[in-house]
N, C-alpha and C. Protein backbone atom coordinates (compact mmCIF):
# COMPACT_ATOMS: atom_id res chain seq x y z
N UNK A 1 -28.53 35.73 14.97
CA UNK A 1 -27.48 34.88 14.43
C UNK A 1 -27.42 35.07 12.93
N UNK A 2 -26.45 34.80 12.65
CA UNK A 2 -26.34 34.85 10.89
C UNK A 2 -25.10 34.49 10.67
N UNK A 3 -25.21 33.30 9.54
CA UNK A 3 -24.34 32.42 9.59
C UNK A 3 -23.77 33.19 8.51
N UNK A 4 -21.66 33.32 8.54
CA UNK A 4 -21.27 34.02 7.62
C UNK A 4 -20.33 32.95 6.94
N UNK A 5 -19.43 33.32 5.76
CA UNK A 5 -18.56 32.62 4.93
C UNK A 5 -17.30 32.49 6.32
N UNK A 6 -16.91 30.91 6.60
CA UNK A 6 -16.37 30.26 7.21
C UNK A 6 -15.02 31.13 6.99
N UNK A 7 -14.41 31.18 8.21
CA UNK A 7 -13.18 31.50 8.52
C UNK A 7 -12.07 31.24 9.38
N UNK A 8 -10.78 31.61 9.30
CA UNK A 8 -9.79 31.08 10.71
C UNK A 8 -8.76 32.24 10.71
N UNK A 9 -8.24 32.17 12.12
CA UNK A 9 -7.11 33.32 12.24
C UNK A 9 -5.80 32.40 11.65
N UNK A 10 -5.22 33.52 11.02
CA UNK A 10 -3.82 32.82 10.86
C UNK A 10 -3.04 32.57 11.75
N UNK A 11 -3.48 32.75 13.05
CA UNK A 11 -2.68 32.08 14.39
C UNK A 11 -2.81 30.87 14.87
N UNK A 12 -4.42 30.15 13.87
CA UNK A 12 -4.19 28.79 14.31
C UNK A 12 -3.02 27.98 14.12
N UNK A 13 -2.88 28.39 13.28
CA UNK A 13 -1.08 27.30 12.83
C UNK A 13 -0.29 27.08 14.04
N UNK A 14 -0.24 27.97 15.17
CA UNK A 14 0.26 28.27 16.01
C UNK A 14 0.09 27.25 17.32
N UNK A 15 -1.56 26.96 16.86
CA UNK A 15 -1.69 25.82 18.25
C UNK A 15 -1.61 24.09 18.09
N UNK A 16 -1.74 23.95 19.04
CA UNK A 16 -1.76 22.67 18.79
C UNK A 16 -3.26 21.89 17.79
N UNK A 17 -3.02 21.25 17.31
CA UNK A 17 -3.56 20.48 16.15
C UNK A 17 -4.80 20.04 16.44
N UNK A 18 -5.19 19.62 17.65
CA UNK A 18 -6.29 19.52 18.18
C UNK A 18 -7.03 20.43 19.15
N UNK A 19 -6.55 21.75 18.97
CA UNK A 19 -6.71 23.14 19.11
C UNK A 19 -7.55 23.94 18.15
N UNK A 20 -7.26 23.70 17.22
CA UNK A 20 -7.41 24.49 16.02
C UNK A 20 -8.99 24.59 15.31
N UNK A 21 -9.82 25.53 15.10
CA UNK A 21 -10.93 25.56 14.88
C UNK A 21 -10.99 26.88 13.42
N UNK A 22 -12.15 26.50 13.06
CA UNK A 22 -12.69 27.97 12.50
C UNK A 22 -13.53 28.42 12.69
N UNK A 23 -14.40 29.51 11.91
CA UNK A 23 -15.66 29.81 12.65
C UNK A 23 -16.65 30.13 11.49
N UNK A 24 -18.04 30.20 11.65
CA UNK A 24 -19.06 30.45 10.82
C UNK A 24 -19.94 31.36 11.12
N UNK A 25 -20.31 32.03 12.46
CA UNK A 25 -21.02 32.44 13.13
C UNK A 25 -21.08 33.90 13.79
N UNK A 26 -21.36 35.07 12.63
CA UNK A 26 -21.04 36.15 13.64
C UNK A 26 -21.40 36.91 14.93
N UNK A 27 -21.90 36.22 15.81
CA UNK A 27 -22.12 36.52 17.04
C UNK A 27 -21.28 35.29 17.85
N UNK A 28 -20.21 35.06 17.45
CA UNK A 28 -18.90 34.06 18.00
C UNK A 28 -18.01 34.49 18.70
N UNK A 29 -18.10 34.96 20.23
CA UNK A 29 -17.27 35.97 20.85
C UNK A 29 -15.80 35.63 20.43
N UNK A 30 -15.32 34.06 20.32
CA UNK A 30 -13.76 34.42 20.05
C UNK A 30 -13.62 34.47 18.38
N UNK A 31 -14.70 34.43 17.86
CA UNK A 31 -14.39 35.02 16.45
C UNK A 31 -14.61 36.07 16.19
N UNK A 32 -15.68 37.00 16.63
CA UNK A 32 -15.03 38.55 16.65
C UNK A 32 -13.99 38.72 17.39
N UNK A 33 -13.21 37.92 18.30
CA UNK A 33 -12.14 38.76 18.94
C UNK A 33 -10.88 38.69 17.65
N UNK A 34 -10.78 38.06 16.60
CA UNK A 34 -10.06 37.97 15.47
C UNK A 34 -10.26 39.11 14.87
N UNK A 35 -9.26 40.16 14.50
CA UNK A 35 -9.54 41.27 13.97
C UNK A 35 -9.11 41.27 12.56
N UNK A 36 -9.69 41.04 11.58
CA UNK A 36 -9.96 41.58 10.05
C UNK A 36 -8.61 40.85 9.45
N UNK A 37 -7.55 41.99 9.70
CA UNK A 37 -6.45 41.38 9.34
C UNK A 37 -6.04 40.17 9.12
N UNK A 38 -6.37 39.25 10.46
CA UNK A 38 -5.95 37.97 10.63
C UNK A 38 -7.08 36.86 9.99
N UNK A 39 -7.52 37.27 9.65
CA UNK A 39 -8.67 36.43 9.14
C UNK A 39 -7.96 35.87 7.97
N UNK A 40 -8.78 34.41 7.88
CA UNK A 40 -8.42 33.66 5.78
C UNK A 40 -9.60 33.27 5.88
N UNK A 41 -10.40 33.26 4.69
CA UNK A 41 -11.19 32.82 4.56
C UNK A 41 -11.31 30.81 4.33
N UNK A 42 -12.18 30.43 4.71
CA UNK A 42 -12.39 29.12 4.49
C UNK A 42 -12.11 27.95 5.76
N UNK A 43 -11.91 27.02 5.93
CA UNK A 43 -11.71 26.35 6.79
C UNK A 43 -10.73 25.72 7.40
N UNK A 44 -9.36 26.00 6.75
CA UNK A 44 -8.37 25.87 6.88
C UNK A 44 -8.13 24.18 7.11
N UNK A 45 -9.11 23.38 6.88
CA UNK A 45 -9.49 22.30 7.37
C UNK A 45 -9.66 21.92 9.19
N UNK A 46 -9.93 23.03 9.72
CA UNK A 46 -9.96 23.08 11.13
C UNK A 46 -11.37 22.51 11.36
N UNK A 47 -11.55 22.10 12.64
CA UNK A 47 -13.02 21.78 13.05
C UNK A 47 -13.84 23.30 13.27
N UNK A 48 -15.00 22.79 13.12
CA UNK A 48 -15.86 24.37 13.53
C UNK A 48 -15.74 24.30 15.37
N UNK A 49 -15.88 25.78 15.69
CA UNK A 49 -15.98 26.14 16.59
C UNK A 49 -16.80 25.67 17.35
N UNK A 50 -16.42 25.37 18.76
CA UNK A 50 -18.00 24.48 20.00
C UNK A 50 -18.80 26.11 19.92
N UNK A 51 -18.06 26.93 20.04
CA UNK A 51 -19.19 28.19 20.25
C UNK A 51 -20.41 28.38 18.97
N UNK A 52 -19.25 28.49 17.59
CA UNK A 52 -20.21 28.45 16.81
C UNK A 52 -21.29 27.55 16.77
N UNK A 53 -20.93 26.29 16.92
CA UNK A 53 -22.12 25.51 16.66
C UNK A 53 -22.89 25.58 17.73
N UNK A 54 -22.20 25.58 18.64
CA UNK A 54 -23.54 25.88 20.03
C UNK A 54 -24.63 27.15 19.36
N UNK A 55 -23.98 27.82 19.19
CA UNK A 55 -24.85 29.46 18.88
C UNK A 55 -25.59 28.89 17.96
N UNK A 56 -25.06 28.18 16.98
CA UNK A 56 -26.18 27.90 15.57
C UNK A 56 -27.42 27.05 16.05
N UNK A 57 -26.57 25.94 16.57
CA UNK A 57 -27.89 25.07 17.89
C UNK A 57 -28.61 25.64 18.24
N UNK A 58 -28.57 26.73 18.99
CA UNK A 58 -29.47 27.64 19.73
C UNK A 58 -30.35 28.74 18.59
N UNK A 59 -29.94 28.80 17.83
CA UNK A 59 -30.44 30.00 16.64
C UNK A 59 -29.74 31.33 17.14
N UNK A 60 -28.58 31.57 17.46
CA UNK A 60 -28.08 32.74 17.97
C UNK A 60 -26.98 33.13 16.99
């Protein structure tokens, strides 16, 4: 695990509001599925990811 500088796809805008997450965690399967491009850095004020924090929970 290794926790990286917080991020979100610019497609969250897209979902619904209580949808919307970012991520911290690079072993975050749907945050590597975000490819480079789409990335912003920071939190967009989104909640963190259940994956990420699960993974961080776990030390993964």
């Amino acid at each position: 695990m290794t926790l990286v500088t917080a991020f979100y796809s610019v497609n969250e805008a897209l979902k619904p509001a209580q949808n919307r997450v970012h991520h911290n965690n690079d072993a975050c399967p749907p945050g590597r599925d975000i490819p480079s491009w789409e990335r912003k850095p920071g939190t967009g004020g989104y909640r963190l990811c259940e994956d990420c924090q699960r993974m961080t929970r776990e030390g993964r």
